[in-house]
C-alpha atoms as a PDB file:
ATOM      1  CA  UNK A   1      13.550  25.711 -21.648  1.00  0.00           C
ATOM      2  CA  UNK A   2      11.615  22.728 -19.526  1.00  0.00           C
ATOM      3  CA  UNK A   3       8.487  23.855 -18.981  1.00  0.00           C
ATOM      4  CA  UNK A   4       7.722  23.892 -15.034  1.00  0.00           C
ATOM      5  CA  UNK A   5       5.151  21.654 -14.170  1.00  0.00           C
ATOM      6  CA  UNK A   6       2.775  22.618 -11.521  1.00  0.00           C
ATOM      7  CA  UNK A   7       0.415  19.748 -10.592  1.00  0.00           C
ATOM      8  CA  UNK A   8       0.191  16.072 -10.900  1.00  0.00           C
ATOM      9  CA  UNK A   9      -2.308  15.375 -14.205  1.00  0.00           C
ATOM     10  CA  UNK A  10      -5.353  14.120 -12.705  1.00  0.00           C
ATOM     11  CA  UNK A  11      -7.861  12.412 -14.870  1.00  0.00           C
ATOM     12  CA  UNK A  12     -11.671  11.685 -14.374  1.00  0.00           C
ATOM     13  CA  UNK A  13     -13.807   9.205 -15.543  1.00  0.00           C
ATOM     14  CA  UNK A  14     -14.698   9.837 -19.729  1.00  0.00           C
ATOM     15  CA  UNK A  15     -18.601  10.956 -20.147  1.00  0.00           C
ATOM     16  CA  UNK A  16     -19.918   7.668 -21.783  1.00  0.00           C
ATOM     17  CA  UNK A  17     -19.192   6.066 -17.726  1.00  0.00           C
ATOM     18  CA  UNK A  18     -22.597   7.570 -17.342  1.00  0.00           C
ATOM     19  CA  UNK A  19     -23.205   5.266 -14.621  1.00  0.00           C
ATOM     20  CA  UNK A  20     -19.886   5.952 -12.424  1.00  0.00           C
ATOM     21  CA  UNK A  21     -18.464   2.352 -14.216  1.00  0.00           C
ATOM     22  CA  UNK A  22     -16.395   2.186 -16.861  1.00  0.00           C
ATOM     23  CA  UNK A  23     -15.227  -1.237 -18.252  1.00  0.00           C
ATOM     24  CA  UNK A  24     -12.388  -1.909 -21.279  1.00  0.00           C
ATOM     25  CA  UNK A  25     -10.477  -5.208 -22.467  1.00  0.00           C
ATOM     26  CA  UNK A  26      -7.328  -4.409 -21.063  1.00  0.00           C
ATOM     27  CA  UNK A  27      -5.656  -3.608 -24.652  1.00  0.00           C
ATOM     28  CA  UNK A  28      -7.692  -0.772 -25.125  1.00  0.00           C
ATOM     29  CA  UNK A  29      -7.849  -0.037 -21.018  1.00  0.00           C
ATOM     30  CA  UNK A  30      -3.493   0.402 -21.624  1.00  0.00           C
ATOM     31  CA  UNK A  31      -4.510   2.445 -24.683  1.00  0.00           C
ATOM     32  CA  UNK A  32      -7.294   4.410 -23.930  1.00  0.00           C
ATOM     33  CA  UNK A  33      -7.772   8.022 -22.498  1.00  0.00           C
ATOM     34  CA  UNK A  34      -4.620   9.447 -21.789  1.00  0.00           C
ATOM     35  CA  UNK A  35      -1.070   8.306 -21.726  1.00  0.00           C
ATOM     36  CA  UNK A  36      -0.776   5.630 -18.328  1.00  0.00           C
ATOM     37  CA  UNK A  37       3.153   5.788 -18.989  1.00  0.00           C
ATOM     38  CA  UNK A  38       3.554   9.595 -17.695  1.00  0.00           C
ATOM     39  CA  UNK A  39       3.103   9.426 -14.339  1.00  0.00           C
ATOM     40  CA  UNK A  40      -0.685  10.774 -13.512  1.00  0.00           C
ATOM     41  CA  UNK A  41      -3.589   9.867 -10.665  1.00  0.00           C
ATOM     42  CA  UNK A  42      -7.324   9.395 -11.238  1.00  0.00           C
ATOM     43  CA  UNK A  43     -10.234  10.697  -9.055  1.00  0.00           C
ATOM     44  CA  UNK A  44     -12.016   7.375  -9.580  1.00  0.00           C
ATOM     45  CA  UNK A  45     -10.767   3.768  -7.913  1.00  0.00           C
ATOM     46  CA  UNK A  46      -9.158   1.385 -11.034  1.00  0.00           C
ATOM     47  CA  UNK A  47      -9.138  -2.420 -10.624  1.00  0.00           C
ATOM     48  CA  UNK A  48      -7.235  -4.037 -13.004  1.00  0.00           C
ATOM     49  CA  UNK A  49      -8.343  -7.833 -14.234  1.00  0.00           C
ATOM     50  CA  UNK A  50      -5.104  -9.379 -16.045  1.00  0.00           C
ATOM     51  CA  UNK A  51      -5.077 -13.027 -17.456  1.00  0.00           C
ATOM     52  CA  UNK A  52      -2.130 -13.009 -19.179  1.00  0.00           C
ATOM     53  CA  UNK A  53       1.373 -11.081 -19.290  1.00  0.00           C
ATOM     54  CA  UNK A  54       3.695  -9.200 -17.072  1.00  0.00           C
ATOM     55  CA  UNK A  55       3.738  -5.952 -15.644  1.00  0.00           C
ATOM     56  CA  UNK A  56       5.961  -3.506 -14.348  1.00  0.00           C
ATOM     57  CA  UNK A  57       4.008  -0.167 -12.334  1.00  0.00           C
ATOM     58  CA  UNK A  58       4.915   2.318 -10.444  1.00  0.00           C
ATOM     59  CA  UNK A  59       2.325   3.340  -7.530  1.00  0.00           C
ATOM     60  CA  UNK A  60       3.068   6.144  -5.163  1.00  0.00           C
ATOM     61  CA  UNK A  61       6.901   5.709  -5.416  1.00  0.00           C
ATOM     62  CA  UNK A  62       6.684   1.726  -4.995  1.00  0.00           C
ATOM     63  CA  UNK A  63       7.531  -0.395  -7.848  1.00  0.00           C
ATOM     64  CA  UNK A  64       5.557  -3.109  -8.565  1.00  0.00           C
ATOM     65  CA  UNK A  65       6.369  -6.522 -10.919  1.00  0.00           C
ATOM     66  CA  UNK A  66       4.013  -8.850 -11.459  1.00  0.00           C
ATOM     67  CA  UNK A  67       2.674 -11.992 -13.716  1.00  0.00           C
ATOM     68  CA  UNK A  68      -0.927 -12.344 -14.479  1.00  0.00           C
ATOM     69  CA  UNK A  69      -3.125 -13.749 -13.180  1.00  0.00           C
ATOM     70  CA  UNK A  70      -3.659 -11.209 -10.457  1.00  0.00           C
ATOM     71  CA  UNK A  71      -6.039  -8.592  -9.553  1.00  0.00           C
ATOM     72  CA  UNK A  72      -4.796  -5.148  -8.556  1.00  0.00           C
ATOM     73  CA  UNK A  73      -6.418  -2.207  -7.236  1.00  0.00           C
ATOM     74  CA  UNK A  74      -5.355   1.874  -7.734  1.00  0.00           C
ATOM     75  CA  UNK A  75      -7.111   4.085  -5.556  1.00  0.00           C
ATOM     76  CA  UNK A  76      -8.121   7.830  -6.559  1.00  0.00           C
ATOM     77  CA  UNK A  77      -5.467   9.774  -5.848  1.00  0.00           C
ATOM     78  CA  UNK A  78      -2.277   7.276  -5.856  1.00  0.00           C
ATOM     79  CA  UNK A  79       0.314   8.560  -8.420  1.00  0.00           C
ATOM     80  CA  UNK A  80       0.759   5.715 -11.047  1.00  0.00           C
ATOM     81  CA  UNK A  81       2.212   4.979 -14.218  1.00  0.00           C
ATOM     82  CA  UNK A  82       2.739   1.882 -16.091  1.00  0.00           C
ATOM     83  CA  UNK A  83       6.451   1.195 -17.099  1.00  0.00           C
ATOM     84  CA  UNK A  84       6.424  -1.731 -19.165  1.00  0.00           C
ATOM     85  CA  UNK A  85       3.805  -4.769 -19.805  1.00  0.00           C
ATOM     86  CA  UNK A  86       3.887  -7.614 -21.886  1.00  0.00           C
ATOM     87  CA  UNK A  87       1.671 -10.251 -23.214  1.00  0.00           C
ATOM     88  CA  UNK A  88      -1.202  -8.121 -21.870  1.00  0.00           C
ATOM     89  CA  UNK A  89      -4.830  -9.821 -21.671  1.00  0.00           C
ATOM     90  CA  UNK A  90      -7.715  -8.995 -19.253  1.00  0.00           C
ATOM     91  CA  UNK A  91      -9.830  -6.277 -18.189  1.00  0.00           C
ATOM     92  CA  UNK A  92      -9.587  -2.577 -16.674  1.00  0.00           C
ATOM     93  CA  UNK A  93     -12.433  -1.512 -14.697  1.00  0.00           C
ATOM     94  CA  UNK A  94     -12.782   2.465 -13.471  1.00  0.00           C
ATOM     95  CA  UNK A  95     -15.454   2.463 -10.978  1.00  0.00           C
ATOM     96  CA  UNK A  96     -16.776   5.745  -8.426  1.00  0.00           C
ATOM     97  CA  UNK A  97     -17.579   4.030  -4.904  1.00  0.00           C
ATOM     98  CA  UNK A  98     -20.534   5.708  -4.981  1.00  0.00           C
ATOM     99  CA  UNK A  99     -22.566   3.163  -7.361  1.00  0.00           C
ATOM    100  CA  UNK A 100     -21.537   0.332  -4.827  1.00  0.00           C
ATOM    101  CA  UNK A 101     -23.494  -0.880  -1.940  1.00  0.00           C
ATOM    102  CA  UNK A 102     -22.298   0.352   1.662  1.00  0.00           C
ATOM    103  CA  UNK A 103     -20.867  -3.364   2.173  1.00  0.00           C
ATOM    104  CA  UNK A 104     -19.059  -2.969  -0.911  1.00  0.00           C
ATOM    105  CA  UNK A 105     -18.017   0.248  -1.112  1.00  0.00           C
ATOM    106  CA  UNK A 106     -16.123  -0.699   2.378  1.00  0.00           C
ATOM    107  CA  UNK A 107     -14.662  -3.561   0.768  1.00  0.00           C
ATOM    108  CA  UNK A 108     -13.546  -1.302  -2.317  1.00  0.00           C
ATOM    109  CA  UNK A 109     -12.102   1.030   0.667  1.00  0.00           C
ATOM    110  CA  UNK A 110     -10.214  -1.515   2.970  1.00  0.00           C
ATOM    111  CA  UNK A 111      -9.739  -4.453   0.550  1.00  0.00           C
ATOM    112  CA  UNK A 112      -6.931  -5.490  -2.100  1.00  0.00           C
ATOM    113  CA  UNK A 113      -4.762  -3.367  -0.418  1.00  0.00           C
ATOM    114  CA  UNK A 114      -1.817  -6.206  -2.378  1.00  0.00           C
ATOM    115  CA  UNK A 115      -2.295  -7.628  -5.835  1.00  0.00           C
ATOM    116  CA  UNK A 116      -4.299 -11.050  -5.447  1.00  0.00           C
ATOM    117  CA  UNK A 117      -2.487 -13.636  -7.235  1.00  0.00           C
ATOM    118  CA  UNK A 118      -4.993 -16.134  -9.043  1.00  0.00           C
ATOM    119  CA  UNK A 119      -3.398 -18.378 -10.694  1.00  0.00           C
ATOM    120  CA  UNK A 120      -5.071 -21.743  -8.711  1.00  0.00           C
ATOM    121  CA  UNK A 121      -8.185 -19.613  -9.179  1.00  0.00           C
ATOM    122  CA  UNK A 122      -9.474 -20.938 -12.559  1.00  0.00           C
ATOM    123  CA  UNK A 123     -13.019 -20.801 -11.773  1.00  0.00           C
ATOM    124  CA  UNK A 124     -13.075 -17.710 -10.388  1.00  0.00           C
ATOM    125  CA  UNK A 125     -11.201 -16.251 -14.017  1.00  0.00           C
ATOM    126  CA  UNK A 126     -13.970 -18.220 -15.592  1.00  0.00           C
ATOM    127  CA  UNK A 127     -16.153 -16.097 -13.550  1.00  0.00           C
ATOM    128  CA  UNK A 128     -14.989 -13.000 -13.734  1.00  0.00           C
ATOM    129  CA  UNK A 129     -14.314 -12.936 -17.469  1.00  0.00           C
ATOM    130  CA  UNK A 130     -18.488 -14.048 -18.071  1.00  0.00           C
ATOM    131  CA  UNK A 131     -19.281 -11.378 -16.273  1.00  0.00           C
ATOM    132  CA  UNK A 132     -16.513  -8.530 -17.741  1.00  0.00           C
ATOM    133  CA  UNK A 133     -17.610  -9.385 -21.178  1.00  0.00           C
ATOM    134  CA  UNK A 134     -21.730  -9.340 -20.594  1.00  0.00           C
ATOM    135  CA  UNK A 135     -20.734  -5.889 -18.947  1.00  0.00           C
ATOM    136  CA  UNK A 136     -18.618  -4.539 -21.329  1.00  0.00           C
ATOM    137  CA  UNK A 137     -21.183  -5.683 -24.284  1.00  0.00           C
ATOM    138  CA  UNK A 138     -24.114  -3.944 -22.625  1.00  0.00           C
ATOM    139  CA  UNK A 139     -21.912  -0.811 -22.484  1.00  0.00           C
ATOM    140  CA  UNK A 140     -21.326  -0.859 -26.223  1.00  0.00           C
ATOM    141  CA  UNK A 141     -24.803  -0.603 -27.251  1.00  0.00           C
ATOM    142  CA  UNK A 142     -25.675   2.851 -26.081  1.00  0.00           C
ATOM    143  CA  UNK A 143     -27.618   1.400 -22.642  1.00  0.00           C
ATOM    144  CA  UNK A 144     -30.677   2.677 -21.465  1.00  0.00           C
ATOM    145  CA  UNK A 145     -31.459   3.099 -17.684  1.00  0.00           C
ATOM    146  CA  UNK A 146     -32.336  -0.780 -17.895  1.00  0.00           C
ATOM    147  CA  UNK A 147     -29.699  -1.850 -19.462  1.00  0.00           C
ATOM    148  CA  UNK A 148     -27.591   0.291 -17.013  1.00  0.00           C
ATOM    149  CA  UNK A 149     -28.739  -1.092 -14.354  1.00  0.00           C
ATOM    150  CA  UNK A 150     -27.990  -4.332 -15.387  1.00  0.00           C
ATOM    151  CA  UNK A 151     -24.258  -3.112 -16.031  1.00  0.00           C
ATOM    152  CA  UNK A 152     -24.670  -2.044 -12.083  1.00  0.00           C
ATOM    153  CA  UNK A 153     -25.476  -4.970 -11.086  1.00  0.00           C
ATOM    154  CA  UNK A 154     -23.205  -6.973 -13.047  1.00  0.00           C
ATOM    155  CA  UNK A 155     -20.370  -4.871 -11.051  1.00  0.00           C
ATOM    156  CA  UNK A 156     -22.242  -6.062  -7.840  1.00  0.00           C
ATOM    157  CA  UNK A 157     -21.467  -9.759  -9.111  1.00  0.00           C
ATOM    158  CA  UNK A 158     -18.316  -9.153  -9.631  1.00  0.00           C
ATOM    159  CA  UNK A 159     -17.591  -7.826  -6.207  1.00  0.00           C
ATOM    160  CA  UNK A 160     -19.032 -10.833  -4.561  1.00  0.00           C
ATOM    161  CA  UNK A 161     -17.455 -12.903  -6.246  1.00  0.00           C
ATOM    162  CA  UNK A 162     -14.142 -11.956  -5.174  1.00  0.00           C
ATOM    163  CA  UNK A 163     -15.512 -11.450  -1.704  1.00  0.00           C
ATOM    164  CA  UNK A 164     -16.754 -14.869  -1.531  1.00  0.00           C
ATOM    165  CA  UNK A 165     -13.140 -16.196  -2.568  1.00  0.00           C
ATOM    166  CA  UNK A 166     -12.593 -17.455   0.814  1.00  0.00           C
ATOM    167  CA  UNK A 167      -9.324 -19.513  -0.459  1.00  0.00           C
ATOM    168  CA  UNK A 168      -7.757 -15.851  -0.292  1.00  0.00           C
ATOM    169  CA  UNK A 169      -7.278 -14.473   3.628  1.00  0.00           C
ATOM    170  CA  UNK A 170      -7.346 -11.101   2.646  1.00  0.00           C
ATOM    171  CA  UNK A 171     -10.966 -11.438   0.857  1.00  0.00           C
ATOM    172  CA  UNK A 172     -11.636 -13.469   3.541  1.00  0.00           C
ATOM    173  CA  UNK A 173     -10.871 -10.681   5.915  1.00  0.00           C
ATOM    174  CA  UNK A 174     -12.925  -8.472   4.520  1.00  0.00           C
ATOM    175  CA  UNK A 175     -15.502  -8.476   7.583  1.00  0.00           C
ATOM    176  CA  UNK A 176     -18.225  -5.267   8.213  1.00  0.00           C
ATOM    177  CA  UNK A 177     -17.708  -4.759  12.038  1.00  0.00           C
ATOM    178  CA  UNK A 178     -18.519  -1.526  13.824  1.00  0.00           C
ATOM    179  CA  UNK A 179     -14.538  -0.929  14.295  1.00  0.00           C
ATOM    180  CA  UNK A 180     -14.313  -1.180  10.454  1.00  0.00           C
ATOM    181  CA  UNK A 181     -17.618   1.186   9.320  1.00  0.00           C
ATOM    182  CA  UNK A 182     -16.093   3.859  11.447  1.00  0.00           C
ATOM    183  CA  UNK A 183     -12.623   3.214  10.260  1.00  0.00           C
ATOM    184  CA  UNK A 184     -14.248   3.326   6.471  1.00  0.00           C
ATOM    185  CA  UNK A 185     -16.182   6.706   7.756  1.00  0.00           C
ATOM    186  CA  UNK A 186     -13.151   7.934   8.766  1.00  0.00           C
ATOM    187  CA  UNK A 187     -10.709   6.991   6.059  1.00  0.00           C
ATOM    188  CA  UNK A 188     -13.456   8.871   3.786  1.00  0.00           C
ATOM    189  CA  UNK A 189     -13.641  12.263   6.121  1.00  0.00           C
ATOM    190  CA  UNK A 190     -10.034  12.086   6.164  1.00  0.00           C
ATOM    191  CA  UNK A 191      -9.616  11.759   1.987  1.00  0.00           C
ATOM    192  CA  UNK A 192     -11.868  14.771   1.584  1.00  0.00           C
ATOM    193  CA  UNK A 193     -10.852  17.246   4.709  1.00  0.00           C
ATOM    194  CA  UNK A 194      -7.148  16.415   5.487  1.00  0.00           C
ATOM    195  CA  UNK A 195      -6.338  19.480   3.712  1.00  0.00           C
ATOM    196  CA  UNK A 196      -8.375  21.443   6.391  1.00  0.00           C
ATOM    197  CA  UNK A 197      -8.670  19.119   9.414  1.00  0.00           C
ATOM    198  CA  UNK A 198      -4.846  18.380  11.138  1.00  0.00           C
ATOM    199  CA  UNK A 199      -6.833  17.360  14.549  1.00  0.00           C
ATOM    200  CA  UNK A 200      -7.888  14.165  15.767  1.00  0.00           C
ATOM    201  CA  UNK A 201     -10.542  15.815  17.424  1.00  0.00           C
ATOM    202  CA  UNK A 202     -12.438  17.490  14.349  1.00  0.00           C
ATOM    203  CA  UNK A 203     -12.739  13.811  12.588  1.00  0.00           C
ATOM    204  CA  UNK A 204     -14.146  11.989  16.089  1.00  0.00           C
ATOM    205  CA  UNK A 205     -16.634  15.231  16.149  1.00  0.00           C
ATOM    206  CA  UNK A 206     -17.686  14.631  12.541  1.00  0.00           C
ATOM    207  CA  UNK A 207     -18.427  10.384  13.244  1.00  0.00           C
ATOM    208  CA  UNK A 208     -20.106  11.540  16.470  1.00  0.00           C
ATOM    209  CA  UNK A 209     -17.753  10.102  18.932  1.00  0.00           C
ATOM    210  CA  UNK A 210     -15.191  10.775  21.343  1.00  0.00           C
ATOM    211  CA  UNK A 211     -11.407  11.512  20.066  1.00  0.00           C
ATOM    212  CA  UNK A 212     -10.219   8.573  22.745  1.00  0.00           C
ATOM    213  CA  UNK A 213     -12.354   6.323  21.139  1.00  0.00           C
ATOM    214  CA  UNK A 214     -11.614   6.964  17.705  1.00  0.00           C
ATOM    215  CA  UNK A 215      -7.678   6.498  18.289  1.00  0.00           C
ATOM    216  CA  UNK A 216      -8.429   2.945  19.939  1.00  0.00           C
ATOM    217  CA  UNK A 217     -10.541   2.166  17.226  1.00  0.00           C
ATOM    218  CA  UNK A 218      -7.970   2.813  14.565  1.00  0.00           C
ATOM    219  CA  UNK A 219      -5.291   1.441  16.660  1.00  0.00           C
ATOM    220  CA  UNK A 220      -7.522  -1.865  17.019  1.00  0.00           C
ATOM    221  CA  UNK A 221      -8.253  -2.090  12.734  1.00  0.00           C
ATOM    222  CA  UNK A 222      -5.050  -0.398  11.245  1.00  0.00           C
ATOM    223  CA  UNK A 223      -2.132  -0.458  13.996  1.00  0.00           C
ATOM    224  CA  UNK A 224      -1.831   3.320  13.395  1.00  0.00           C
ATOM    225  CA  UNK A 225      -3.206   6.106  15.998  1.00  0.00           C
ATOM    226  CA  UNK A 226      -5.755   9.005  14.334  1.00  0.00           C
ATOM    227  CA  UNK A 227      -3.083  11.285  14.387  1.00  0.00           C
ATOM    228  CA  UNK A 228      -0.584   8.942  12.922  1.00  0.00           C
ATOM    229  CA  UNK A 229      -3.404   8.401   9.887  1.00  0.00           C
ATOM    230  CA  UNK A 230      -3.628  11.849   8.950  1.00  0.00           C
ATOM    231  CA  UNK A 231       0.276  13.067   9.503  1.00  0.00           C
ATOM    232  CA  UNK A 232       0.842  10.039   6.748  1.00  0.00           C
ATOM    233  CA  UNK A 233      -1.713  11.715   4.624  1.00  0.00           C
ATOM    234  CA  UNK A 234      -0.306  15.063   4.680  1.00  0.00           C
ATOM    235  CA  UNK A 235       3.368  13.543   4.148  1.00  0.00           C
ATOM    236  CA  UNK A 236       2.620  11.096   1.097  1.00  0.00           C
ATOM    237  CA  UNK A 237       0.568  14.091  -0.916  1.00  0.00           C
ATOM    238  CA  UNK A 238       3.431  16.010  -0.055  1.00  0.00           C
ATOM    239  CA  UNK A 239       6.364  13.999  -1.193  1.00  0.00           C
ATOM    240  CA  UNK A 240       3.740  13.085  -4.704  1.00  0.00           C
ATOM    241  CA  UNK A 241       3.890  17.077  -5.435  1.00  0.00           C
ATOM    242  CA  UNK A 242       7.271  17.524  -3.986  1.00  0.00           C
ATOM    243  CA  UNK A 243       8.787  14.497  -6.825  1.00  0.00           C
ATOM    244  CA  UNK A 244       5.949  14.789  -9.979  1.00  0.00           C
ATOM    245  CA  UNK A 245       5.560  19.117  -9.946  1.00  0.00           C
ATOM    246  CA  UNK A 246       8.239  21.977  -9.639  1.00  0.00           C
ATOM    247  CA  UNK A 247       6.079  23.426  -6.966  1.00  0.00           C
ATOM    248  CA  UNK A 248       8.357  25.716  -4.282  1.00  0.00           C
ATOM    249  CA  UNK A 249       8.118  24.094  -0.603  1.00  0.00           C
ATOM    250  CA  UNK A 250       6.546  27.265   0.332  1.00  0.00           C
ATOM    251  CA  UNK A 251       3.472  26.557  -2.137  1.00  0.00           C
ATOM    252  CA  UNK A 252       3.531  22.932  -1.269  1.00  0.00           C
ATOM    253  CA  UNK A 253       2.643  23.808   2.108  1.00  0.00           C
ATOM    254  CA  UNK A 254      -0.247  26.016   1.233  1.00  0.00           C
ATOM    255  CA  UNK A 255      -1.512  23.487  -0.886  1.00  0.00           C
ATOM    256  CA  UNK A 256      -1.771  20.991   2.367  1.00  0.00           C
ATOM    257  CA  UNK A 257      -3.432  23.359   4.616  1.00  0.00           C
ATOM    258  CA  UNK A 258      -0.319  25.085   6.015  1.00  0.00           C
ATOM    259  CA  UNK A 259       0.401  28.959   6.324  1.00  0.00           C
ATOM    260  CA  UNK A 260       3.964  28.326   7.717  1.00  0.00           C
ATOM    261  CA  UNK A 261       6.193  26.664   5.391  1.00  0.00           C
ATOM    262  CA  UNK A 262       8.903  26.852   7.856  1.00  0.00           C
ATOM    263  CA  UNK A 263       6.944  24.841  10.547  1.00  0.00           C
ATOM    264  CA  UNK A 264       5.738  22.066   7.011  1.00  0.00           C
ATOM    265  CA  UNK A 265       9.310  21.604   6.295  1.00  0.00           C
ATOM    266  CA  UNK A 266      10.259  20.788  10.229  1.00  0.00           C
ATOM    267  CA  UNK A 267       7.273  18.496  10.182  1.00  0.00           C
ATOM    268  CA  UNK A 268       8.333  17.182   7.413  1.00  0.00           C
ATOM    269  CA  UNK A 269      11.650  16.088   8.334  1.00  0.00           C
ATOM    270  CA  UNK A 270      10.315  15.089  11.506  1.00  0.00           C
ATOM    271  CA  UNK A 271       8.550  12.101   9.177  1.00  0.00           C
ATOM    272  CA  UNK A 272      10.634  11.240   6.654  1.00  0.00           C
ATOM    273  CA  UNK A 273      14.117  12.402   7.927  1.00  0.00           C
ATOM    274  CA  UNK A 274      14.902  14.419   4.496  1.00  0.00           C
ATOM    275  CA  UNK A 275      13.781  17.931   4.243  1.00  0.00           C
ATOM    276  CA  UNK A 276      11.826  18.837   1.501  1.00  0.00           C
ATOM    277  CA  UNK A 277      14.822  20.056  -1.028  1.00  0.00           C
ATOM    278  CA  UNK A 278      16.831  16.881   0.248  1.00  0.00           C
ATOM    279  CA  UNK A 279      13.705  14.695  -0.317  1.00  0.00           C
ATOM    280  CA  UNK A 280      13.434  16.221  -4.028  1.00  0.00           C
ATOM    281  CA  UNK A 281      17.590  15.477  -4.659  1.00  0.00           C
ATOM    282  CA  UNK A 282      17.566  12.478  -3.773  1.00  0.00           C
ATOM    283  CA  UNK A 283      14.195  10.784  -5.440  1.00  0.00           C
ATOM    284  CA  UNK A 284      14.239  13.211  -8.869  1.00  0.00           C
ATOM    285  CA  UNK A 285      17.128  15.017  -9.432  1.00  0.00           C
END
């Protein structure tokens, strides 16, 4: 009898990323940890580095085929698996925002929303393999605080160097306004709380400002009103437990913050025109 499968496997960073980095050639990034061909998320970003090969992944329900060089980013949280690669060569870094610089961390946040194709980017490959392997070296020699700090700052480099790719519109674009710093704010509040928080109000209360203000903010940096932002929050966690775990509707809407599953499952279809059992049919069964 299949056994029923309750959550999505979620996996956190291994202890020897003692400082919130973790860096791996990408043959032993595919290899290491746990299995990246079951579908799984990570509480951690993951920026993947390839120079060679092609790959086929699967991120929150979107396939994705690509031919190296590129750089791609997986955010904590997004449901991912890889279904096939090929040729593999590069480098797979697991960060925590945390260890970045506020500029940084919004760029981390915002940015490489696509995979950035590289492949009239020599230098910058130069680049960012020098400064992969002087990372990943330091890490394999037991670092002290020193030598961990280097590895921080080496991560720093790295960052500005793509940032400073101004070839590439969307690093290009990656611009620390006041719109954006309360967009970043917000897009963090709403990661942690939308579980708890289904008002537009309770998020412009939290960044100090009024709910009007908020929404034209948002509208101005993202196209998307506040309450737009977290109703595609709910949905998308949703629809990942409603495909990857045999959850019951009923539990799913607990999960998300709701004591009437009756009222989820209208919402629901209200987004996505499927209700929850039709949505399960016709993606899994």
């Amino acid at each position: 009898m299949k056994k029923q499968q309750k959550h999505i496997p979620q996996f956190k960073l291994t202890e020897d990323a003692s400082t919130g980095v973790l860096i791996a050639p990408m043959h032993e990034g595919i290899k290491a940890g746990h299995n990246i061909t079951d579908a799984h998320r990570d509480d951690h970003y993951s920026l993947m580095f390839a120079f060679t090969g092609h790959y086929h992944l699967k991120i929150d329900f979107e396939d994705l085929i690509a031919t190296a060089p590129f750089v791609l980013k997986i955010a904590p949280g997004q449901v991912h698996q890889l279904i096939k690669s090929s040729d593999h060569s590069g480098w797979v870094l697991a960060i925590e925002e945390f260890v970045l610089e506020p500029e940084l961390q919004h760029y981390l946040l915002t940015g490489l929303s696509h995979p950035i194709l590289l492949q009239d980017a020599h230098d910058l490959l130069t680049r960012i393999q020098a400064v992969m392997k002087l990372a990943f070296d330091l890490q394999s020699h037991s670092p002290d605080v020193f030598t961990q700090k280097s590895i921080l700052f080496l991560v720093h480099a790295l960052f500005c160097l793509l940032m400073s790719a101004a070839e590439n519109k969307e690093l290009s674009d990656a611009k620390e306004t006041r719109g954006h710093i309360t967009e970043q704010a917000f897009l963090q509040l709403l990661k942690k709380h939308f579980k708890d928080w289904k008002k537009p109000g309770q998020y412009a209360s939290a960044l100090s400002i009024t709910t009007s203000h908020l929404n034209d903010i948002l509208r101005e940096t993202t196209g998307l009103s506040t309450s737009m932002h977290i109703q595609h929050h709910i949905i998308l966690e949703a629809k990942r437990l409603l495909y990857f775990t045999d959850l019951e509707v009923r539990e799913i809407a607990f999960k998300l913050g709701y004591d009437d599953g009756v009222y989820f499952g209208k919402l629901f279809k209200k987004v996505t025109h499927y209700t929850c059992l039709e949505f399960r049919k016709q993606f899994r069964d």
